[in-house]
N, C-alpha and C. Protein backbone atom coordinates (compact mmCIF):
# COMPACT_ATOMS: atom_id res chain seq x y z
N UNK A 1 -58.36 18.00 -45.71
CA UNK A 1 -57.23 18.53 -44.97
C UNK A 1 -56.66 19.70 -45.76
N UNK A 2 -55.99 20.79 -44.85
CA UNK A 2 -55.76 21.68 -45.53
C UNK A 2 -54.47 21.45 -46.37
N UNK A 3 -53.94 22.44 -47.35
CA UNK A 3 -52.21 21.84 -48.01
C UNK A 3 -51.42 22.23 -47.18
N UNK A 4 -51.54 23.17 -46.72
CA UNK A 4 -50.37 23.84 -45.54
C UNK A 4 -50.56 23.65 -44.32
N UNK A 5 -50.06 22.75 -43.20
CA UNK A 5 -50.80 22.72 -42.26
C UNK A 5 -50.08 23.07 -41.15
N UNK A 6 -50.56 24.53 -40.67
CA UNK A 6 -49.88 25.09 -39.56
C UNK A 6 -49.53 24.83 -38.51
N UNK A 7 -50.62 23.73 -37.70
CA UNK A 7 -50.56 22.97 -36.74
C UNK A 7 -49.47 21.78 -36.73
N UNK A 8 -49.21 21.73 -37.56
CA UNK A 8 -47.42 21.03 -37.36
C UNK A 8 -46.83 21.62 -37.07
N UNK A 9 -46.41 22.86 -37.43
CA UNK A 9 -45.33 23.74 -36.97
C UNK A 9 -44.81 24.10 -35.80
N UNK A 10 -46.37 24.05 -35.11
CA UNK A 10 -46.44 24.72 -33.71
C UNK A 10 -46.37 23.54 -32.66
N UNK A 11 -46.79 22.41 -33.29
CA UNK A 11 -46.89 21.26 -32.23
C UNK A 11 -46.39 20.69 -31.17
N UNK A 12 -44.33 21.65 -31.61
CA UNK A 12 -43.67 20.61 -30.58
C UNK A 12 -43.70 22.13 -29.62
N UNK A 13 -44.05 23.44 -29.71
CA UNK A 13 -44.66 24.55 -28.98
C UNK A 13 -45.86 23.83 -28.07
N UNK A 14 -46.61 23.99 -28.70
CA UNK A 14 -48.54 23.52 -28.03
C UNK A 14 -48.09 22.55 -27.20
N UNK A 15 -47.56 21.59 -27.69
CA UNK A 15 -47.05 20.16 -26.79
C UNK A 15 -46.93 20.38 -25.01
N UNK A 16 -45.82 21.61 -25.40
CA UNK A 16 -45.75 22.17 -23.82
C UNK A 16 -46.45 23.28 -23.03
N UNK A 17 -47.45 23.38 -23.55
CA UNK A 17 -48.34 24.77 -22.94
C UNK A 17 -49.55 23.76 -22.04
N UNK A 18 -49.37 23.96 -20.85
CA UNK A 18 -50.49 23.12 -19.76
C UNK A 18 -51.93 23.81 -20.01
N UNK A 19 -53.22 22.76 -19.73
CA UNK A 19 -54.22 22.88 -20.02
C UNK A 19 -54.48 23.75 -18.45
N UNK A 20 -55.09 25.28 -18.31
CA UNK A 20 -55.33 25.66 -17.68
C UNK A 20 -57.11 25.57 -16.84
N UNK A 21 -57.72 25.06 -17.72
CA UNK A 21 -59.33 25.55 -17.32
C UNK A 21 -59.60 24.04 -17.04
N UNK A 22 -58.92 23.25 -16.52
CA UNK A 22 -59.58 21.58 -16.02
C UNK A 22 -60.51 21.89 -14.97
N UNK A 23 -60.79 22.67 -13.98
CA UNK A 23 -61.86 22.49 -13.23
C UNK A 23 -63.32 22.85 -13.60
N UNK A 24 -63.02 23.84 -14.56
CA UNK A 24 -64.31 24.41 -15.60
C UNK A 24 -64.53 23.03 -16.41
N UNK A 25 -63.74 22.50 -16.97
CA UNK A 25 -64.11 20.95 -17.98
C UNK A 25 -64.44 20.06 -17.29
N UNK A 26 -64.14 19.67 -15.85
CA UNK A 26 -64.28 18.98 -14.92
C UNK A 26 -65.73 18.73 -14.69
N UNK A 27 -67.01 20.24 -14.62
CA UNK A 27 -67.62 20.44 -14.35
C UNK A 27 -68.80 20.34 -14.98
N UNK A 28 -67.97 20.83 -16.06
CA UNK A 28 -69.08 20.79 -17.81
C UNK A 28 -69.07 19.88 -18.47
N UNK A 29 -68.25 18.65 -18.27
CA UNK A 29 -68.33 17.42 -18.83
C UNK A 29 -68.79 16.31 -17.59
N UNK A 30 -69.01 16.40 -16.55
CA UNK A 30 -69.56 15.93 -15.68
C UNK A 30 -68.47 14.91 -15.36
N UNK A 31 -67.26 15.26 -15.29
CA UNK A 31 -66.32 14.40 -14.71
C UNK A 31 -65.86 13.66 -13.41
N UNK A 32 -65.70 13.03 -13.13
CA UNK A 32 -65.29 11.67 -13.81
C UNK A 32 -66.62 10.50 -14.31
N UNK A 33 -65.97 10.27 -15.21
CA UNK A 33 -66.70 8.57 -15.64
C UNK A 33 -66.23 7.94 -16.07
N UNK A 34 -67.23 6.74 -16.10
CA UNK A 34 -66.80 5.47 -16.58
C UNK A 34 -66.70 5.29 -17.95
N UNK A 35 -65.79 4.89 -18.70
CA UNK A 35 -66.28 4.83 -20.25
C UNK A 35 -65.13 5.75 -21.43
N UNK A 36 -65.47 5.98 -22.29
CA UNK A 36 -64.97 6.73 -23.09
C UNK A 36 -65.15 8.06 -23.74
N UNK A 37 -63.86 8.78 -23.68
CA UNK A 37 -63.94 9.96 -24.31
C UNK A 37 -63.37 10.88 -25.57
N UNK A 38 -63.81 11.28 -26.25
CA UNK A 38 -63.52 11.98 -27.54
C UNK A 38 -62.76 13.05 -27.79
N UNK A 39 -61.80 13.03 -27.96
CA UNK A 39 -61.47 14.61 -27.89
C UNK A 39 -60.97 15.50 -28.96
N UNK A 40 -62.10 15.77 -29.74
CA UNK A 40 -62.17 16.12 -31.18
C UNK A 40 -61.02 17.50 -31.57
N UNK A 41 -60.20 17.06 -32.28
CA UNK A 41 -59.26 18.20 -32.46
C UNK A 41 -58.34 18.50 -31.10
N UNK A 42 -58.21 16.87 -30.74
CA UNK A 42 -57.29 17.16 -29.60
C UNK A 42 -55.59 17.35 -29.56
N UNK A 43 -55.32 17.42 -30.81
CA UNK A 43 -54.08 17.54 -31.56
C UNK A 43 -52.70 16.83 -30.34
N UNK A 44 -52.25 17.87 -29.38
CA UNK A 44 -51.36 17.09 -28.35
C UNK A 44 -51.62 16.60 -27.30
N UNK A 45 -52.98 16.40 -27.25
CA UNK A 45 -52.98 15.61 -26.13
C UNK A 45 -52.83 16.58 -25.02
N UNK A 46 -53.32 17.57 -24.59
CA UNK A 46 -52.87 18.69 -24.00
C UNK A 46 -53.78 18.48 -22.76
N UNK A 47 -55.18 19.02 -23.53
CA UNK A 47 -56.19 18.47 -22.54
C UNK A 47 -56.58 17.43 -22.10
N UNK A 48 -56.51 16.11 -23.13
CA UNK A 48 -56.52 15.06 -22.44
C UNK A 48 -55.88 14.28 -21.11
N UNK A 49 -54.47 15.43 -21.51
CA UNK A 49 -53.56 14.98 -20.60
C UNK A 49 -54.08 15.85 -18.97
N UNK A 50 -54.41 16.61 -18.84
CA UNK A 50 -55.15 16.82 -17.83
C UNK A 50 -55.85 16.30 -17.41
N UNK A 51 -57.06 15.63 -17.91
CA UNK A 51 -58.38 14.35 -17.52
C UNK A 51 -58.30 13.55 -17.69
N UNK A 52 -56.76 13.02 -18.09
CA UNK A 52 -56.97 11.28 -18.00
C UNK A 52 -57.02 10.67 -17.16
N UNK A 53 -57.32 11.24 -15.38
CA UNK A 53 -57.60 10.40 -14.72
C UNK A 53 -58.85 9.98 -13.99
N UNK A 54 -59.97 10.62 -15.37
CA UNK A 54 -60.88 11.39 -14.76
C UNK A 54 -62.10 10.62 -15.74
N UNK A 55 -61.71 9.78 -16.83
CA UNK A 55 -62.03 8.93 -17.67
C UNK A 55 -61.29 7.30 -18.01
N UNK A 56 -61.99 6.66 -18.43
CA UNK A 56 -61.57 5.42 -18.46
C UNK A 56 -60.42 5.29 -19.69
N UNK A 57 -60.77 5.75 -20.99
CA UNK A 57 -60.22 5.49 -22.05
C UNK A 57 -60.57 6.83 -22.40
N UNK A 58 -59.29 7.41 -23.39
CA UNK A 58 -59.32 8.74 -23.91
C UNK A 58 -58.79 8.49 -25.94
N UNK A 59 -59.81 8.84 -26.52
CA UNK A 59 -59.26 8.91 -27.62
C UNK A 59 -59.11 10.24 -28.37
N UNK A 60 -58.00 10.50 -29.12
CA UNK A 60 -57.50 12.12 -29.96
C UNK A 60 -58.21 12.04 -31.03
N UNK A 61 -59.35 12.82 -31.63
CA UNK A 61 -59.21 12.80 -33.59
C UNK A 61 -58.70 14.25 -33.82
N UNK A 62 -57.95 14.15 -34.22
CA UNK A 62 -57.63 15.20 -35.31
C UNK A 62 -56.72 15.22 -36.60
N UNK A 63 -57.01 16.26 -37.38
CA UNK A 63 -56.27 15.97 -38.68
C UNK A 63 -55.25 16.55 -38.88
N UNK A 64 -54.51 16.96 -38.10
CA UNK A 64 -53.19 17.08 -38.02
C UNK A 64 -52.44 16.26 -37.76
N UNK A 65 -51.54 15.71 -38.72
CA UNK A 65 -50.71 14.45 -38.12
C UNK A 65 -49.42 14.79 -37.49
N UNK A 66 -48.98 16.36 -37.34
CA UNK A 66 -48.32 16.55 -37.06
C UNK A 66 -48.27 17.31 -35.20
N UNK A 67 -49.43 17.45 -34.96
CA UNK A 67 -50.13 17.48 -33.59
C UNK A 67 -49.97 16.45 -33.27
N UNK A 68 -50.89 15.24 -33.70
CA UNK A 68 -50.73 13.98 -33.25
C UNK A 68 -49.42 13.14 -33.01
N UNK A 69 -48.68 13.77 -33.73
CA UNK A 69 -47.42 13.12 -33.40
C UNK A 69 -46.49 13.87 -31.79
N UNK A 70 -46.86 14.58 -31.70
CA UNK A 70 -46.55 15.36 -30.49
C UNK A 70 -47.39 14.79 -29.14
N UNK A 71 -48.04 13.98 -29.47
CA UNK A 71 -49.18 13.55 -28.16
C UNK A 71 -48.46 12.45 -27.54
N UNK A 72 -48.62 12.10 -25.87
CA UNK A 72 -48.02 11.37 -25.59
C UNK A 72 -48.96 9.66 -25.88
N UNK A 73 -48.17 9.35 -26.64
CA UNK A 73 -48.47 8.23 -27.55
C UNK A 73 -49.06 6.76 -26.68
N UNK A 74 -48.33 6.94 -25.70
CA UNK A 74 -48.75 5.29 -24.64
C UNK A 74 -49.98 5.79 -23.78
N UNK A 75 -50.48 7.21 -24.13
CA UNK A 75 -51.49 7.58 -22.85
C UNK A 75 -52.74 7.21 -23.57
N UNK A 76 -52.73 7.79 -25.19
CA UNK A 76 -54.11 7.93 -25.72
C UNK A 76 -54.15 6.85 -27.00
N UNK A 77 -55.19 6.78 -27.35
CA UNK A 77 -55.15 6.21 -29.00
C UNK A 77 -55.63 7.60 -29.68
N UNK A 78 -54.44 7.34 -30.68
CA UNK A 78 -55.00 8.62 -31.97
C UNK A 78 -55.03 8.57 -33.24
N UNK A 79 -56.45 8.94 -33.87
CA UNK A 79 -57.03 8.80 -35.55
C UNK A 79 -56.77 9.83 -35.94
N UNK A 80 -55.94 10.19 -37.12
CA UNK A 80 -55.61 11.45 -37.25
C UNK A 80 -57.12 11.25 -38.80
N UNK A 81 -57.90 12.41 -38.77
CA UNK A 81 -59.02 12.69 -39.82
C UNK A 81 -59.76 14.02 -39.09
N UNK A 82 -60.49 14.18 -40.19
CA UNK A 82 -61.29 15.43 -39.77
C UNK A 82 -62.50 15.08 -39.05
N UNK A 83 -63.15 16.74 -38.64
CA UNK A 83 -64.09 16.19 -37.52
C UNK A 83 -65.27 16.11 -37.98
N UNK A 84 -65.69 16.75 -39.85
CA UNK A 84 -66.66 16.14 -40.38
C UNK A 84 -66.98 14.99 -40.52
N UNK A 85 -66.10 13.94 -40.54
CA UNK A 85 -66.25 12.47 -40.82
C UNK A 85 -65.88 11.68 -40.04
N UNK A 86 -65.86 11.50 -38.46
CA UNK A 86 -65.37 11.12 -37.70
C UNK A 86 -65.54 9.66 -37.60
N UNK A 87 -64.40 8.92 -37.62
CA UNK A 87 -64.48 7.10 -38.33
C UNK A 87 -64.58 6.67 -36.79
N UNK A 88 -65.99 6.98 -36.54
CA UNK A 88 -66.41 5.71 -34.73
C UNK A 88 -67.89 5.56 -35.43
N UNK A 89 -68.30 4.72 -34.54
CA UNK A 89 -70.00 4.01 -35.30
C UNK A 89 -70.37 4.80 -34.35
N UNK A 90 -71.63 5.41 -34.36
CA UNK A 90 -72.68 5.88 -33.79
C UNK A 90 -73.00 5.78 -32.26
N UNK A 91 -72.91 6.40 -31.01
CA UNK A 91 -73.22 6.45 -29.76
C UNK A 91 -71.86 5.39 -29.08
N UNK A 92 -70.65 5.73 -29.56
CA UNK A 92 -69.04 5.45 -29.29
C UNK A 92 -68.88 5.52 -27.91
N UNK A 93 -69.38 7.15 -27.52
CA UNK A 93 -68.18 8.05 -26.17
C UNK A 93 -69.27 8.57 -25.03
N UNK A 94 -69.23 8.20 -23.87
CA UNK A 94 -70.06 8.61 -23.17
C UNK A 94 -69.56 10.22 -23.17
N UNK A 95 -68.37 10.42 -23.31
CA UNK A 95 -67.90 12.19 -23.53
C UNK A 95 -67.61 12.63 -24.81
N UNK A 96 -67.50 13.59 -25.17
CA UNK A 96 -67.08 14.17 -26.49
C UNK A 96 -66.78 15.55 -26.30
N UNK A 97 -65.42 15.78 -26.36
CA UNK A 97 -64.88 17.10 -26.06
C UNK A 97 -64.08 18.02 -27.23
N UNK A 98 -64.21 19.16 -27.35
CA UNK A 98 -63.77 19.64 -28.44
C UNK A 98 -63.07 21.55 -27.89
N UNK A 99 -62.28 21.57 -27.80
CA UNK A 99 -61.00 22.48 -27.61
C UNK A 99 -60.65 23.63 -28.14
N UNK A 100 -60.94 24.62 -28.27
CA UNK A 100 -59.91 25.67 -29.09
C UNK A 100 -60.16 25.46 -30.18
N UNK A 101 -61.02 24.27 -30.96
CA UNK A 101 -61.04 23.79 -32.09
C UNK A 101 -62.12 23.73 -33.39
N UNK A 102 -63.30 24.38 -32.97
CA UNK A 102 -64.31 24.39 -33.80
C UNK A 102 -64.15 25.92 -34.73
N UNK A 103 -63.29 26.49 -34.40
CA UNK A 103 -63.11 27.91 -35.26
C UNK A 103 -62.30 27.60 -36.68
N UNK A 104 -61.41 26.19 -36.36
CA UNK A 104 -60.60 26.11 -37.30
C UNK A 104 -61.07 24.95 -38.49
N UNK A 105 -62.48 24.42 -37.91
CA UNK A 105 -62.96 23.25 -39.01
C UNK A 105 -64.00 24.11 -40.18
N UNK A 106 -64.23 23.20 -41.37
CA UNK A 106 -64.84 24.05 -42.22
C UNK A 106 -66.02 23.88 -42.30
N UNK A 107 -66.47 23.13 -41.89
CA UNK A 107 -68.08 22.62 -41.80
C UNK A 107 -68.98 22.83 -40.18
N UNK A 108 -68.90 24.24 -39.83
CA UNK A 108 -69.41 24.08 -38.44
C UNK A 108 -70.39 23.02 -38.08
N UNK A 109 -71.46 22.89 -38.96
CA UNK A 109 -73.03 21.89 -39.07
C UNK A 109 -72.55 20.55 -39.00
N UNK A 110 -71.73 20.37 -40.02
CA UNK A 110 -71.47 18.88 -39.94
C UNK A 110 -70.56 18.63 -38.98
N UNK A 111 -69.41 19.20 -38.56
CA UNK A 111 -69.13 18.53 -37.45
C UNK A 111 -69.65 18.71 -36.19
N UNK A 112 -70.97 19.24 -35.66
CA UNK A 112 -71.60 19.59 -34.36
C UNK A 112 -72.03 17.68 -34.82
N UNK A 113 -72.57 17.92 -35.55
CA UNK A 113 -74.11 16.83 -36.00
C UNK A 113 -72.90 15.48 -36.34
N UNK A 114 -71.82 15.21 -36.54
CA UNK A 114 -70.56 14.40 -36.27
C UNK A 114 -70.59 14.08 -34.70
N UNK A 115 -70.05 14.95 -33.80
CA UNK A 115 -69.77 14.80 -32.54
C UNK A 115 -71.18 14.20 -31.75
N UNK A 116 -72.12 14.74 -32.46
CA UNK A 116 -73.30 14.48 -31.53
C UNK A 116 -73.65 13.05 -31.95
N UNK A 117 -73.41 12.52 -32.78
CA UNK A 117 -73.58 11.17 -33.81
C UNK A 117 -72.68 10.30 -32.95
N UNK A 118 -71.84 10.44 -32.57
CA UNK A 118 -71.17 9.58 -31.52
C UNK A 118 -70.68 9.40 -30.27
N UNK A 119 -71.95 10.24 -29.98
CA UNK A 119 -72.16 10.52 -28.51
C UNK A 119 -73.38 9.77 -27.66
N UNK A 120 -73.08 8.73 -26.81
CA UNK A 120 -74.12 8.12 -26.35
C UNK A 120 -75.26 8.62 -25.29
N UNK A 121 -76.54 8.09 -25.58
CA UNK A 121 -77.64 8.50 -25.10
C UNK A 121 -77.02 9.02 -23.41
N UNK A 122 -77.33 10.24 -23.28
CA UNK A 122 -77.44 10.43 -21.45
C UNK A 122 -75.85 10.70 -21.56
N UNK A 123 -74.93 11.20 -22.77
CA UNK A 123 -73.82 11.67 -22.88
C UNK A 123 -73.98 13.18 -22.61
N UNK A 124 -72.66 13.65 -22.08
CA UNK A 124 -72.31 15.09 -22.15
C UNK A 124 -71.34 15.51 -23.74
N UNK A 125 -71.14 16.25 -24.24
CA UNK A 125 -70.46 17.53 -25.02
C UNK A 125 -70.03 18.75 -24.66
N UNK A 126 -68.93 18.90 -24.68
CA UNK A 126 -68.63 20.11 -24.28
C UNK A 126 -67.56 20.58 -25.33
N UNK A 127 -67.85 21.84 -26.04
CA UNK A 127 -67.21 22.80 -26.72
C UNK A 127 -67.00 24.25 -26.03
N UNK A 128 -65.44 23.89 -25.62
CA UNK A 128 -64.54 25.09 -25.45
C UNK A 128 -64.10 26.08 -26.47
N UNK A 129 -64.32 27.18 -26.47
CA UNK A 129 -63.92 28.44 -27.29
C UNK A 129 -63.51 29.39 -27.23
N UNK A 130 -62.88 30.12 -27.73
CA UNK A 130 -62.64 31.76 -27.09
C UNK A 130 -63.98 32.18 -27.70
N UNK A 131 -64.08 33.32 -26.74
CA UNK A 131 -65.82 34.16 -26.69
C UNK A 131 -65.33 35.23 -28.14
N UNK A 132 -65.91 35.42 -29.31
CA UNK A 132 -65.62 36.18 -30.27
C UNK A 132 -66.43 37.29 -29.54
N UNK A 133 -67.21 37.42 -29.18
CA UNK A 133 -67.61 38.64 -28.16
C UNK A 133 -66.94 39.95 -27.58
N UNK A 134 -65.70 39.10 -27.30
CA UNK A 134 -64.86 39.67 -26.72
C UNK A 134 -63.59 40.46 -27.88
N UNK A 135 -62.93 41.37 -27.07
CA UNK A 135 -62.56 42.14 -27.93
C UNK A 135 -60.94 41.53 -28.17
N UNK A 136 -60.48 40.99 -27.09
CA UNK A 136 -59.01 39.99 -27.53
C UNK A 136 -59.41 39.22 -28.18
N UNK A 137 -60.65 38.08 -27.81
CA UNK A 137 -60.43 37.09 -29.05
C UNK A 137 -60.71 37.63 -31.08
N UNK A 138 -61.42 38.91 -31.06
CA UNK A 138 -61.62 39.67 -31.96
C UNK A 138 -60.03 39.60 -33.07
N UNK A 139 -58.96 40.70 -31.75
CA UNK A 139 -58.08 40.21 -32.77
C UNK A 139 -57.18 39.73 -32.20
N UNK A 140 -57.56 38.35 -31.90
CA UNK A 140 -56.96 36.75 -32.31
C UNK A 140 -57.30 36.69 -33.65
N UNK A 141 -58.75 36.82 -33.89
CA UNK A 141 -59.43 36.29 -35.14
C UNK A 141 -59.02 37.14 -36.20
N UNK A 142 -58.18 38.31 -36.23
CA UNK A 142 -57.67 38.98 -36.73
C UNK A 142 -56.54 38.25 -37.47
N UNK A 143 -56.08 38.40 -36.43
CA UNK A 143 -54.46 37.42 -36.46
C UNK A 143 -54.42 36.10 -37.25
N UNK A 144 -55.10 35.37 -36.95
CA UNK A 144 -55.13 34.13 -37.56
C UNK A 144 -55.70 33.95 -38.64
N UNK A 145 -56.89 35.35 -39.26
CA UNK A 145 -57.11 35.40 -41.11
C UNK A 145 -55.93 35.70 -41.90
N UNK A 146 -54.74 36.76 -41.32
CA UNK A 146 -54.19 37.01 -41.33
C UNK A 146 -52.76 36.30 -41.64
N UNK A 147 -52.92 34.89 -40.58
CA UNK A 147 -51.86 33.81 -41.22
C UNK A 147 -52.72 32.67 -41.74
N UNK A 148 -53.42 32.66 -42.49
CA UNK A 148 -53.88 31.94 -43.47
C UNK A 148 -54.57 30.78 -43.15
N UNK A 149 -54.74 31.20 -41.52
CA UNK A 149 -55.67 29.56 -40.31
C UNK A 149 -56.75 29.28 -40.82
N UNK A 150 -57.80 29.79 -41.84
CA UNK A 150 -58.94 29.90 -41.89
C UNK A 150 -59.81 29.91 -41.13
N UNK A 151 -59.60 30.44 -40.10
CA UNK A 151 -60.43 30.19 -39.29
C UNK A 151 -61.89 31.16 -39.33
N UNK A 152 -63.44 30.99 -38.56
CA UNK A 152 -64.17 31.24 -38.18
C UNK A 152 -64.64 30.93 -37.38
N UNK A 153 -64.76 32.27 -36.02
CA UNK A 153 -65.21 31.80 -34.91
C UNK A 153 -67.06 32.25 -34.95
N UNK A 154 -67.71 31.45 -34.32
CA UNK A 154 -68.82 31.58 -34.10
C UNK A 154 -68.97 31.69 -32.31
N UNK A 155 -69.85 32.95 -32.44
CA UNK A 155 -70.60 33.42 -30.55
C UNK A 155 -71.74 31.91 -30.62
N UNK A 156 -71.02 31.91 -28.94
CA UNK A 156 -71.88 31.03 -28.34
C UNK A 156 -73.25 30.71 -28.90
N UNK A 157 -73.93 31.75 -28.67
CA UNK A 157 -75.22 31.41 -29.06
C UNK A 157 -75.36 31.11 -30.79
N UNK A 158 -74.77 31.11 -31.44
CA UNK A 158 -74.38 30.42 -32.99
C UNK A 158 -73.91 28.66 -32.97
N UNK A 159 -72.72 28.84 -31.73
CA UNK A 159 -72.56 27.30 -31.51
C UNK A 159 -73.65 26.46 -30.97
N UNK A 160 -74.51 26.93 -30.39
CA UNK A 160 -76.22 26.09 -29.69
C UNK A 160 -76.87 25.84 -31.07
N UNK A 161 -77.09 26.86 -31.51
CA UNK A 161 -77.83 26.45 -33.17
C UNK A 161 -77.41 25.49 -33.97
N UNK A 162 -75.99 24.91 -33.70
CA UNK A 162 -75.88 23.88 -34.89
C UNK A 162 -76.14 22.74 -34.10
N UNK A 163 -77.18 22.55 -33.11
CA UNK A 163 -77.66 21.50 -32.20
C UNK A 163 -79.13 21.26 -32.45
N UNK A 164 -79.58 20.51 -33.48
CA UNK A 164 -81.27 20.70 -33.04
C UNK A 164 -81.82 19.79 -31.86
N UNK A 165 -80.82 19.10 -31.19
CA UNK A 165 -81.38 18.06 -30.01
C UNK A 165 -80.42 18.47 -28.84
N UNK A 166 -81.09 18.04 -28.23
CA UNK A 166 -80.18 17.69 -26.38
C UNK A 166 -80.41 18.55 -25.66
N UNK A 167 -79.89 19.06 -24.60
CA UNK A 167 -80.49 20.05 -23.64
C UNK A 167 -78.90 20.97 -24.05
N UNK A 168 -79.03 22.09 -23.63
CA UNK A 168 -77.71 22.92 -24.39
C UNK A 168 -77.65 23.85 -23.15
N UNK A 169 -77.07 24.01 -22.93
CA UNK A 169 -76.09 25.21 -21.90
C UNK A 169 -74.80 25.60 -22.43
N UNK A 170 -75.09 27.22 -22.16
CA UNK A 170 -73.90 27.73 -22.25
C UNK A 170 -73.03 28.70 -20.91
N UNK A 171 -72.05 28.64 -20.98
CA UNK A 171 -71.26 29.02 -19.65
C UNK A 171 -69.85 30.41 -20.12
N UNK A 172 -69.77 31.47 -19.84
CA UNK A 172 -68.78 31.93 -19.86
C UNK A 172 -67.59 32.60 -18.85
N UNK A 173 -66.54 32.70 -19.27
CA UNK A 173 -65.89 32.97 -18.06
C UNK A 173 -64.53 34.43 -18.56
N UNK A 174 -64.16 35.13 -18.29
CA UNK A 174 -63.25 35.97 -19.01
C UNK A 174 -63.39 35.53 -20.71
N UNK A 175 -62.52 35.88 -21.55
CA UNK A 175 -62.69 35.53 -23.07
C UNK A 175 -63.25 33.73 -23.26
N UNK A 176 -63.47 33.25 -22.92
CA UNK A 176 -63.58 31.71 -23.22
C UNK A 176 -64.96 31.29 -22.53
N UNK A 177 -65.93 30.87 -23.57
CA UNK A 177 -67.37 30.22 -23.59
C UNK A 177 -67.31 28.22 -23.98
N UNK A 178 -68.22 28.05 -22.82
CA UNK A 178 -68.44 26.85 -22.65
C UNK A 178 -69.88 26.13 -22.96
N UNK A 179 -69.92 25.38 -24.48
CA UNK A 179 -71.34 25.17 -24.79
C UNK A 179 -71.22 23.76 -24.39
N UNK A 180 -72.65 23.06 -23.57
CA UNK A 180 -72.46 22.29 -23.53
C UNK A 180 -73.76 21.32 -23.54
N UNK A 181 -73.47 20.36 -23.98
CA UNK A 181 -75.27 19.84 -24.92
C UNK A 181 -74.95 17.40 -23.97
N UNK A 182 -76.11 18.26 -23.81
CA UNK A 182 -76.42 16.42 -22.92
C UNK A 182 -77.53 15.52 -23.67
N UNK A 183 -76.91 14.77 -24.59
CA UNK A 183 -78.00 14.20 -25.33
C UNK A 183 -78.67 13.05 -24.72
């Protein structure tokens, strides 16, 4: 975990900003089902809170405990840890969803090969991103070296590579790319 962690700050902000792209996630996660879903670096519950009616059981990991505390608490269960080490046993979530959120972890490899580790056979994945392609999310990525996010975004076709299995599609739409891997 990082020492400074920005994503507290902003949390009781993010808390109230509605998840706009549910019919694109709808689509790319093959929604609705039966079963359980992941929602790696789901900090408030933002997106979940859009598809929870669209899944059986929804669980948050992320390592912000100060996100997590902003989530509505009776909707989801939430593990606050990182997404390299994600504490579920092996083939957990028939879904596994990941948000705005793979730019800001430090191990791109290990947490693809994490998410995919507890994702059950004939599961979907879907990683939402802004398109670094693009010239706003450019400087976003500006912006946020800038306040000390660490972040690194990786183009779509970089996020397929840290997959050596499953079938992989990618989808884009204005700044924001949709990878999405069916193991």
């Amino acid at each position: 975990m990082p020492a400074f962690d920005h994503f507290a700050l902003i949390a009781p902000i993010y808390a109230r900003v509605s998840y706009s792209k549910k019919d694109v996630m709808r689509e790319a996660a093959q929604l609705p089902v039966q079963g359980k879903l992941l929602d790696v670096g789901g900090g408030t519950g933002r997106v979940a809170s859009a598809i929870r009616d669209m899944v059986d059981e929804i669980t948050l990991a992320d390592e912000s405990f100060g996100m997590l505390a902003n989530s509505p608490r009776d909707s989801f269960r939430s593990v606050c840890g990182g997404s390299e080490s994600l504490p579920f046993a092996d083939e957990s979530f028939e879904r596994v969803i990941m948000v705005d959120a793979l730019h800001h972890v430090a191990d791109h490899a290990h947490t693809a090969r994490e998410m995919f580790r507890v994702l059950k056979p004939g599961g979907v994945l879907v990683i939402e991103e802004p398109d670094i392609r693009t010239f706003a999310v450019k400087l976003i990525a500006i912006a946020e070296k800038l306040l000390l996010m660490r972040s690194h975004f990786l183009a779509p076709e970089k996020i397929v590579e840290l997959f050596s299995d499953g079938e992989k599609t990618i989808r884009t739409e204005d700044s924001t790319a949709w990878v999405i891997i069916r193991k």
